[in-house]
C-alpha atoms as a PDB file:
ATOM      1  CA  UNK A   1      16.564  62.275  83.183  1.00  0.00           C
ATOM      2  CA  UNK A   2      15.437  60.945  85.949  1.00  0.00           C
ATOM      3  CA  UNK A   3      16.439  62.866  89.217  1.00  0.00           C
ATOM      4  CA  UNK A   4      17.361  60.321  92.054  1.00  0.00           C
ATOM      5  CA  UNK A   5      17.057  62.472  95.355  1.00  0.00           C
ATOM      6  CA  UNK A   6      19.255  61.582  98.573  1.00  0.00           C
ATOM      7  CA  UNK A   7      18.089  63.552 101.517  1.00  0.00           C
ATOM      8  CA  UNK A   8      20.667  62.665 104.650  1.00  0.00           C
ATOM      9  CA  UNK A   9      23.073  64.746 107.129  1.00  0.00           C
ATOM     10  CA  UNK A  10      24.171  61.839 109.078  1.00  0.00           C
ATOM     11  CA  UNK A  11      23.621  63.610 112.686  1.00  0.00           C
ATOM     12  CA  UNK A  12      20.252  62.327 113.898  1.00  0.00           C
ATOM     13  CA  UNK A  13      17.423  65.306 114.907  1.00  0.00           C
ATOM     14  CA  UNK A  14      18.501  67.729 111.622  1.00  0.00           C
ATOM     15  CA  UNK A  15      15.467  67.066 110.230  1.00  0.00           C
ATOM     16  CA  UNK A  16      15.960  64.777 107.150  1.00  0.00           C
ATOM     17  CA  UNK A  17      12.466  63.491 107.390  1.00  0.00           C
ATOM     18  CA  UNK A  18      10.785  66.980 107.286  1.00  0.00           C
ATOM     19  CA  UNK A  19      12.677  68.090 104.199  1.00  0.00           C
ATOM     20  CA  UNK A  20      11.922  64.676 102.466  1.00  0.00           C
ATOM     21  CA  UNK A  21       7.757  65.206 103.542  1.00  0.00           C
ATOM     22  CA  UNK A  22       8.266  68.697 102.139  1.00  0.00           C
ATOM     23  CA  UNK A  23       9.724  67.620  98.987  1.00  0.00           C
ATOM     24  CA  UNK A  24       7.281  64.913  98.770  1.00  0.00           C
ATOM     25  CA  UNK A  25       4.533  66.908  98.988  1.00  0.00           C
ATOM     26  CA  UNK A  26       6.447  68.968  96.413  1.00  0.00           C
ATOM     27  CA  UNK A  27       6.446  66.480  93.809  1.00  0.00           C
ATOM     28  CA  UNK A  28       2.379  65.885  94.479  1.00  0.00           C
ATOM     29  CA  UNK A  29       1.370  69.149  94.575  1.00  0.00           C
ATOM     30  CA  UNK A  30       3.030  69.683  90.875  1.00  0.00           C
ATOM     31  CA  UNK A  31       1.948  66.556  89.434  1.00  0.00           C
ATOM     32  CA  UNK A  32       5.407  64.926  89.532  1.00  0.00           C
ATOM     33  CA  UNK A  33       5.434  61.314  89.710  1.00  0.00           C
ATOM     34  CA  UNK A  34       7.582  60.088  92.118  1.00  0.00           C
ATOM     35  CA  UNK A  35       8.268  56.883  94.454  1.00  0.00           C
ATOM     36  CA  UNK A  36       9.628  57.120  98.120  1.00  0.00           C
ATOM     37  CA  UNK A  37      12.137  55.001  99.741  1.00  0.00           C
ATOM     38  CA  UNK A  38      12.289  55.191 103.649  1.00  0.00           C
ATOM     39  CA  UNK A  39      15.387  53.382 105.361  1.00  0.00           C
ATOM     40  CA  UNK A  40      14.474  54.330 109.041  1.00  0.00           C
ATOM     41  CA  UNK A  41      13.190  51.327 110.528  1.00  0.00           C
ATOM     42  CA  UNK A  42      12.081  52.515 113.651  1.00  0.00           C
ATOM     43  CA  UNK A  43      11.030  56.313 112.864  1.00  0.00           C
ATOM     44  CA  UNK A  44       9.726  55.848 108.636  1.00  0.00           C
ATOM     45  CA  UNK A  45       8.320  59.476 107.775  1.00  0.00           C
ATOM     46  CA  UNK A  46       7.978  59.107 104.408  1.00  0.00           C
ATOM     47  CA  UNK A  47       6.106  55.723 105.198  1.00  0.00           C
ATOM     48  CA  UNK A  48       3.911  56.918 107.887  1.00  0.00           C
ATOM     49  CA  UNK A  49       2.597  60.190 105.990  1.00  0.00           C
ATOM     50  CA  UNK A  50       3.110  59.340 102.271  1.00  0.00           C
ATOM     51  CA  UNK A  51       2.522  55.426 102.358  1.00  0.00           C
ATOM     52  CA  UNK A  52       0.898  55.073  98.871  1.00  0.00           C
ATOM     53  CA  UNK A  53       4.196  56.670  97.728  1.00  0.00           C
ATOM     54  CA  UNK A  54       6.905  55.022  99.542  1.00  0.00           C
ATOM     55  CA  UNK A  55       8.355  51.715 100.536  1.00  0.00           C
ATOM     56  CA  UNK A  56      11.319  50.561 103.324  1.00  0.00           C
ATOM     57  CA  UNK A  57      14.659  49.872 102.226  1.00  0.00           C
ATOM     58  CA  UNK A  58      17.640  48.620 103.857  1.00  0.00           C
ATOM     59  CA  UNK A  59      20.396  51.000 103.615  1.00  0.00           C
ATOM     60  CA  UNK A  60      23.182  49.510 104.731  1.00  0.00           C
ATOM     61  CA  UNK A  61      23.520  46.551 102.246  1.00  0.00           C
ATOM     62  CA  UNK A  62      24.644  46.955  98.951  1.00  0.00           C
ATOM     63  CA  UNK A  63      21.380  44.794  97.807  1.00  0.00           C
ATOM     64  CA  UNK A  64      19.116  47.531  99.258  1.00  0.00           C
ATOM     65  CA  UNK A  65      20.538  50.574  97.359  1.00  0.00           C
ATOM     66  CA  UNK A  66      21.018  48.428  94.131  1.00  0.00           C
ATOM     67  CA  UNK A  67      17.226  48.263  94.237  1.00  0.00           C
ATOM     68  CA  UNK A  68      16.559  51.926  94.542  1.00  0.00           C
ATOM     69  CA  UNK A  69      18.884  52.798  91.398  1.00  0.00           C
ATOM     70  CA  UNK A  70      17.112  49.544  89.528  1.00  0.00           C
ATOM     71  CA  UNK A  71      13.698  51.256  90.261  1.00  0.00           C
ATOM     72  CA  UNK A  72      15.049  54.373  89.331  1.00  0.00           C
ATOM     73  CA  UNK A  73      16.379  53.052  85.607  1.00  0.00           C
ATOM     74  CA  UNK A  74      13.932  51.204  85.152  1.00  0.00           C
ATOM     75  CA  UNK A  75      11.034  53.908  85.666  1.00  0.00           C
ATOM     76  CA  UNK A  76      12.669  57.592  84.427  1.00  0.00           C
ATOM     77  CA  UNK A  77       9.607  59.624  83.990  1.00  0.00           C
ATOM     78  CA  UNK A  78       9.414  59.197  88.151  1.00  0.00           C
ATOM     79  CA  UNK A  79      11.521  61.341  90.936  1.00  0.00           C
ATOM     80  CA  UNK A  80      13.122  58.482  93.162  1.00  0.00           C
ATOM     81  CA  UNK A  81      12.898  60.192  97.004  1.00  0.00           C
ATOM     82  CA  UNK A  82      15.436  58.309  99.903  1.00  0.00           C
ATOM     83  CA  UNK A  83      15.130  60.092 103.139  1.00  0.00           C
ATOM     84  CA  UNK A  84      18.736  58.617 105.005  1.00  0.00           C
ATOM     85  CA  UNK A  85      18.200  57.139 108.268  1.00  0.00           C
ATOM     86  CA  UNK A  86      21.203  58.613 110.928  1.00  0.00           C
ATOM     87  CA  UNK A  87      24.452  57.371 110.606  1.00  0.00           C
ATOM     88  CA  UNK A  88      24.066  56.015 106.782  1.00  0.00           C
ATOM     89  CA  UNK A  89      26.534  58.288 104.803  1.00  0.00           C
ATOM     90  CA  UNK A  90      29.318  56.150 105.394  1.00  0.00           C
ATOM     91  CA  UNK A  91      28.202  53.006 103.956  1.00  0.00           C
ATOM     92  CA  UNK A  92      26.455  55.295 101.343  1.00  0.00           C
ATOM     93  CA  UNK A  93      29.509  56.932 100.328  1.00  0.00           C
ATOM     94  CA  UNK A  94      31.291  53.225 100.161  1.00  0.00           C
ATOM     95  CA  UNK A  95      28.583  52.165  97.945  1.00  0.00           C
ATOM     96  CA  UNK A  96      28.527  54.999  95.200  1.00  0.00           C
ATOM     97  CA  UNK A  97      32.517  54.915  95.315  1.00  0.00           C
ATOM     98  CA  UNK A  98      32.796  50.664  94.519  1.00  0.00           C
ATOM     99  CA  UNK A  99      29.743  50.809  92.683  1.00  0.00           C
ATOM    100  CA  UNK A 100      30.944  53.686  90.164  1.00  0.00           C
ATOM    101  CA  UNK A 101      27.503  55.461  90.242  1.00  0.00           C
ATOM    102  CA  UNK A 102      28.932  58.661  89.426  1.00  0.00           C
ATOM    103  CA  UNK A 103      30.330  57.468  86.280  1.00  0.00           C
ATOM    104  CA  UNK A 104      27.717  55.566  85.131  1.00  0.00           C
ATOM    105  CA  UNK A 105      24.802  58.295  85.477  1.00  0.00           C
ATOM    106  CA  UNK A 106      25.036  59.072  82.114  1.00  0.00           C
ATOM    107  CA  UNK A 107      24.508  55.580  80.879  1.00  0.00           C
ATOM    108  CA  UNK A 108      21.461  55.105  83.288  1.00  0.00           C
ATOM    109  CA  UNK A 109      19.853  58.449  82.394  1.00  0.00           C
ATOM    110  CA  UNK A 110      20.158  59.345  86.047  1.00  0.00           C
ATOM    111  CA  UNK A 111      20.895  62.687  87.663  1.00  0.00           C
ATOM    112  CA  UNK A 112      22.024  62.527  91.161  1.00  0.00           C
ATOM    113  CA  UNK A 113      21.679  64.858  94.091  1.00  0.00           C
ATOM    114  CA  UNK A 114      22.694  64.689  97.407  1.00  0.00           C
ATOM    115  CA  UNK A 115      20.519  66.879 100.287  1.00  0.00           C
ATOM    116  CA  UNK A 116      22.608  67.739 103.143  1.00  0.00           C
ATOM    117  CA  UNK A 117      20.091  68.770 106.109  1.00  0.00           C
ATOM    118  CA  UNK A 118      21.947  71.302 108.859  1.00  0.00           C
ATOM    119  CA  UNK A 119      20.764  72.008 111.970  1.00  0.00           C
ATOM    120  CA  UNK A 120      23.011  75.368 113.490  1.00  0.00           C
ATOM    121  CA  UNK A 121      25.438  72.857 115.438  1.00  0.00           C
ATOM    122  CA  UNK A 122      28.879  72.276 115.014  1.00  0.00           C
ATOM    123  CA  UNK A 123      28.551  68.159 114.044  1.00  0.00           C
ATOM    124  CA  UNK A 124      26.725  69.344 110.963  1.00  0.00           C
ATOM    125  CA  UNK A 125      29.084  71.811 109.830  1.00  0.00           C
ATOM    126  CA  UNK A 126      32.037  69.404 110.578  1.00  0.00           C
ATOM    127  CA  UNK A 127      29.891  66.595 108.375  1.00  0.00           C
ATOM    128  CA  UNK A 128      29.180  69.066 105.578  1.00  0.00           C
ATOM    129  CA  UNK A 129      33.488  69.423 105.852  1.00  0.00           C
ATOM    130  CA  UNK A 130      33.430  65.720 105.358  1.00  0.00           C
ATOM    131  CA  UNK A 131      30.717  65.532 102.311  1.00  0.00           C
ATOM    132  CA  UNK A 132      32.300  68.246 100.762  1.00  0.00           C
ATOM    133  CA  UNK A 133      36.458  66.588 100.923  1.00  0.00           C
ATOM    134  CA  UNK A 134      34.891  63.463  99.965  1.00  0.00           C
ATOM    135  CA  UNK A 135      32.229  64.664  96.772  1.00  0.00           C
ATOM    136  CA  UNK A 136      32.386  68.425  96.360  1.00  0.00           C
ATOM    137  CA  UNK A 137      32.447  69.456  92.664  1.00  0.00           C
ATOM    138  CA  UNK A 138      31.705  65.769  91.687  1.00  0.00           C
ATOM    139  CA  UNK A 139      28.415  65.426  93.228  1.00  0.00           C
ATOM    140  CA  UNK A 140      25.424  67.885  93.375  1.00  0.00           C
ATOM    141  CA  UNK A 141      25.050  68.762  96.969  1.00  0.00           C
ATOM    142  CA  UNK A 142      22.165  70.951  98.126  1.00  0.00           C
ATOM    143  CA  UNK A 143      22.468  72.188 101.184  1.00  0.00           C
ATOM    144  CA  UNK A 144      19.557  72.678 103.386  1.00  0.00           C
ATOM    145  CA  UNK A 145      20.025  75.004 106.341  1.00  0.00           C
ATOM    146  CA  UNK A 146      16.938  73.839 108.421  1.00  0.00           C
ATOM    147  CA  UNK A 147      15.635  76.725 110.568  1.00  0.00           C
ATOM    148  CA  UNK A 148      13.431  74.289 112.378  1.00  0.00           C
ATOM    149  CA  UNK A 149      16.118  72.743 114.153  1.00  0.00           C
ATOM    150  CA  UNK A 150      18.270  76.470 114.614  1.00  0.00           C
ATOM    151  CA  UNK A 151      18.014  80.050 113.017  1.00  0.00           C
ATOM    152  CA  UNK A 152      21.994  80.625 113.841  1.00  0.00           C
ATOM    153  CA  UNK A 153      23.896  79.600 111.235  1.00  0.00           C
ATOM    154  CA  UNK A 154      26.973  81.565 112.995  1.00  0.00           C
ATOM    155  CA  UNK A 155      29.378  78.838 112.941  1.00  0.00           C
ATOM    156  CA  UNK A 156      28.918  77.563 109.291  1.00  0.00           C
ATOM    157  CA  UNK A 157      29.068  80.845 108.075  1.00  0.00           C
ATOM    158  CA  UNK A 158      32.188  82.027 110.103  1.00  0.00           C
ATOM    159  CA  UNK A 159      34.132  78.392 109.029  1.00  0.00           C
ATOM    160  CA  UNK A 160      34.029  79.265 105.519  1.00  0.00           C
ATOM    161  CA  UNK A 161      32.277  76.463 105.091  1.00  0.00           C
ATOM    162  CA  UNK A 162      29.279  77.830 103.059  1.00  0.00           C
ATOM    163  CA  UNK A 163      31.471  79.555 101.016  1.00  0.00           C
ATOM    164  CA  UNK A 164      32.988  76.762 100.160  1.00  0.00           C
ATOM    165  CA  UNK A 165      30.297  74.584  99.374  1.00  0.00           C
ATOM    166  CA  UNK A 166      28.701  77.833  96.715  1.00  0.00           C
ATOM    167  CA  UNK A 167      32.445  77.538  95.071  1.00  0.00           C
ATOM    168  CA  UNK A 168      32.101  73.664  94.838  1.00  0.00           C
ATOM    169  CA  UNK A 169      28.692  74.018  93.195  1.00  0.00           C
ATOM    170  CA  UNK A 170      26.305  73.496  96.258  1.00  0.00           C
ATOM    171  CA  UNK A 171      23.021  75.206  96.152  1.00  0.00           C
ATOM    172  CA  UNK A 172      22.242  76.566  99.732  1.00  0.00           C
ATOM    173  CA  UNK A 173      18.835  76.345 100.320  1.00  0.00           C
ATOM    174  CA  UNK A 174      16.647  77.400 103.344  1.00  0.00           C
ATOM    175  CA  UNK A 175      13.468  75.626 105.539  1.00  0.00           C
ATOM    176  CA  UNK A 176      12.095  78.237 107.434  1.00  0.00           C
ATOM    177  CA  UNK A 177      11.166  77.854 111.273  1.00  0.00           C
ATOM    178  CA  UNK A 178       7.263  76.571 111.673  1.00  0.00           C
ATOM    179  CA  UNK A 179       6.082  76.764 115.226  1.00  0.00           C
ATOM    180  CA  UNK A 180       7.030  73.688 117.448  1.00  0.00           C
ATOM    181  CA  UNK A 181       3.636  73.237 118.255  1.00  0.00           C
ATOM    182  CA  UNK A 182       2.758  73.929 115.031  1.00  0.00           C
ATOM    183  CA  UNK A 183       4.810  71.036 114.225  1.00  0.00           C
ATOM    184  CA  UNK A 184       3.947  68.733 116.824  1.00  0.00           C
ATOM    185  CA  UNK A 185      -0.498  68.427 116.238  1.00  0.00           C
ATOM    186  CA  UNK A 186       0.826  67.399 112.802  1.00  0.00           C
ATOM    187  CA  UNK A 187       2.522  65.256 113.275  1.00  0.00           C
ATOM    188  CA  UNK A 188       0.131  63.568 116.707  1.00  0.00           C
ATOM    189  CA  UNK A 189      -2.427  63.468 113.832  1.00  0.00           C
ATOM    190  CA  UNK A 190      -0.501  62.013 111.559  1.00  0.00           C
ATOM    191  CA  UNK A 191      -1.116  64.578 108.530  1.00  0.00           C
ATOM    192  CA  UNK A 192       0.651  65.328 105.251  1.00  0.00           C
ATOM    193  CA  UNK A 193       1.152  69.188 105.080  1.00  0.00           C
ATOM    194  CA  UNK A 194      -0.896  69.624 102.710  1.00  0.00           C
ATOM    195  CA  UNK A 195      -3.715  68.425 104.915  1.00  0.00           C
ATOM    196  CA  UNK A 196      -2.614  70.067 107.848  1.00  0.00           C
ATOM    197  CA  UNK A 197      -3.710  73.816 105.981  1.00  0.00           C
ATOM    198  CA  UNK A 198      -7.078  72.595 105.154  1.00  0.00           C
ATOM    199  CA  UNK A 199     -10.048  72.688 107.241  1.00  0.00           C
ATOM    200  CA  UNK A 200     -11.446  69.008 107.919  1.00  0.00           C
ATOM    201  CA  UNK A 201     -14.683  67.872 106.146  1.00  0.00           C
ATOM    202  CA  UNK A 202     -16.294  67.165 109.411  1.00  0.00           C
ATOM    203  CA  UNK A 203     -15.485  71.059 110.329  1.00  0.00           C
ATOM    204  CA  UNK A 204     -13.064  70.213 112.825  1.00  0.00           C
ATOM    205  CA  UNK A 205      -9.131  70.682 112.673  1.00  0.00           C
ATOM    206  CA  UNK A 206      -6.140  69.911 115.273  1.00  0.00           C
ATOM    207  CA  UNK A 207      -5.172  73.318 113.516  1.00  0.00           C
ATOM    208  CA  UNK A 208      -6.821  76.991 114.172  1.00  0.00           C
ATOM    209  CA  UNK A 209      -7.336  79.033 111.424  1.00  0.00           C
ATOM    210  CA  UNK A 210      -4.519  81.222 111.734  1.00  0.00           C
ATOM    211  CA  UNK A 211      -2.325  78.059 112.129  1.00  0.00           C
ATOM    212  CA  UNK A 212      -3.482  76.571 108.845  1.00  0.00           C
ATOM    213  CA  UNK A 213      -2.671  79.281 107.194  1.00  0.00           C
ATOM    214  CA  UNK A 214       0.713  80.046 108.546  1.00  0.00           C
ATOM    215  CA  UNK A 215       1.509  76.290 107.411  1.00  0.00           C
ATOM    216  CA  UNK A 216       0.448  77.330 103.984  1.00  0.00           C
ATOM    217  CA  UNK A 217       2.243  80.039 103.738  1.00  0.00           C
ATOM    218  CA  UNK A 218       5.393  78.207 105.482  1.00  0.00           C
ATOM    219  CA  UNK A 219       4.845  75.327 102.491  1.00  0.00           C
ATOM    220  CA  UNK A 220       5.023  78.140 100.000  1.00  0.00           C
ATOM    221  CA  UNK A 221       8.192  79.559 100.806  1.00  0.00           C
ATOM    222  CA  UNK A 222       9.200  76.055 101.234  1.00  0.00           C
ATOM    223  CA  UNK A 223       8.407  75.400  97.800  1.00  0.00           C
ATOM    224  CA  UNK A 224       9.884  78.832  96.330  1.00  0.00           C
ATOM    225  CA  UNK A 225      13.584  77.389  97.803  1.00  0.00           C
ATOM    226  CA  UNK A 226      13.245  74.030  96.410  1.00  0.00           C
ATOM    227  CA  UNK A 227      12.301  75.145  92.862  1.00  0.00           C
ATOM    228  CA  UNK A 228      15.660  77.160  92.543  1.00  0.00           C
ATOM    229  CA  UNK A 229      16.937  73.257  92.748  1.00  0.00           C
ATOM    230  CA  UNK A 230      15.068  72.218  89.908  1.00  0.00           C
ATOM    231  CA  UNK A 231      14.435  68.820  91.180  1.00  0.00           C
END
C-alpha cells in the first residue's frame, strides 16, 4: 500500500520541516522511493534541501490536496511526504472529512498517517487534544515529541494526554536534541543531513569532525524511532 505521510502540528516553530528532512532522508537512505510535497510558500524545507524529490502545493484548496492523493494512487510503489505549513489542520481536517478519505483508503490502496510534531508548550498539547477529539482511533497519529524545540515534556505527560493518545493507537515517537549551532551551519549551507556528516570533497566542512559525527549518530537514533512506525 502506498503510505501517504502528513507531517503538521499546526503551531508554527515545532519543527515540522525537520522531521519531514529527517524522514526524507529516511526514505533515501533505504532505497524507498518517495515524492515530496512542500505547502510553505515562504519557508519550503523539503524544496530547498530535497528539490529533486519534492514539489509546492497549495494546501488550502481542495484542488491542491486532490493532487497529492491523485499522485499518490496513481504511483503506489512511492511514499507520498507533505510537510504542513502552520495553521493548515483546519482546512485539512475539512478536506479528509467532505472528501471521505478515510473511507475510501481501502479502495485507493492508501494507508494514511498523520505526524503530529510537539514542541514542550502548552499550544501543542492543547492541539494534540484537538487532533485526538477530532481523529483518534480513526486515524493513525504518530506523535513526535521534538526535543529540538524542548526536552520537558512535563505538561503533556501530567494532562494525560500521552496516555491518551497510546490508548487511541498513537505511536509516540522521539527527535532527539542536536546542538543549535549544530543546527544552524546546516542549514546556512543549505545541506541535507546526510551531507552535513560527511567530510567535503574539497577537504573542507562548515562541520568539525566531532560535529559530523554527532549528526550521524543523532540521524541514527533518528532513524531507530521512525522504523518502529513502519513507514
Amino acid at each position: 500500500m502506498t503510505g501517504l505521510h502528513f507531517i503538521g502540528g499546526e503551531k508554527g516553530g515545532v519543527g515540522k520541516s525537520v522531521v519531514a528532512r529527517v524522514l526524507a532522508q529516511y526514505f533515501i537512505d533505504r532505497n524507498t522511493p518517495f515524492v515530496g510535497f512542500d505547502s510553505d510558500a515562504s519557508h519550503g524545507s523539503l524544496i530547498r534541501f530535497y528539490s529533486e524529490f519534492a514539489a509546492p502545493v497549495v494546501a488550502d484548496k481542495y484542488e491542491g490536496l486532490d493532487h497529492i492523493v491523485e499522485v499518490a494512487a496513481e504511483q503506489p510503489e512511492r511514499r507520498v511526504l507533505v510537510d504542513l505549513a502552520a495553521q493548515t489542520y483546519g482546512f485539512l481536517a475539512q478536506w479528509i472529512e467532505e472528501s471521505g478519505l478515510l473511507d475510501l483508503r481501502g479502495e485507493l490502496g492508501l494507508s494514511l498517517t498523520y505526524w503530529h510534531v510537539m514542541d514542550s508548550g502548552r499550544d501543542s498539547a492543547d492541539l494534540l487534544v484537538k487532533l485526538l477529539d477530532q481523529f483518534g482511533g480513526r486515524l493513525p497519529i504518530v506523535v513526535v515529541l521534538n526535543e529540538v524545540r524542548g526536552g520537558d515534556f512535563t505538561i503533556l505527560q501530567s494532562a494525560g494526554t500521552l496516555d491518551r493518545a497510546k490508548s487511541l493507537g498513537a505511536t509516540v515517537i522521539t527527535l532527539g536534541r542536536l546542538q543549535d549551532s549544530t543546527m544552524q551551519k546546516i542549514d546556512a549551507h543549505n545541506t541535507s543531513f546526510w551531507a552535513a556528516g560527511q567530510r567535503s570533497s574539497n577537504g573542507g566542512s562548515s562541520l568539525g569532525l566531532l560535529e559530523r559525527q554527532r549528526v550521524k549518530n543523532w540521524l541514527n537514533r533518528a532513524y531507530a524511532e521512525i522504523a518502529r512506525v513502519e513507514p
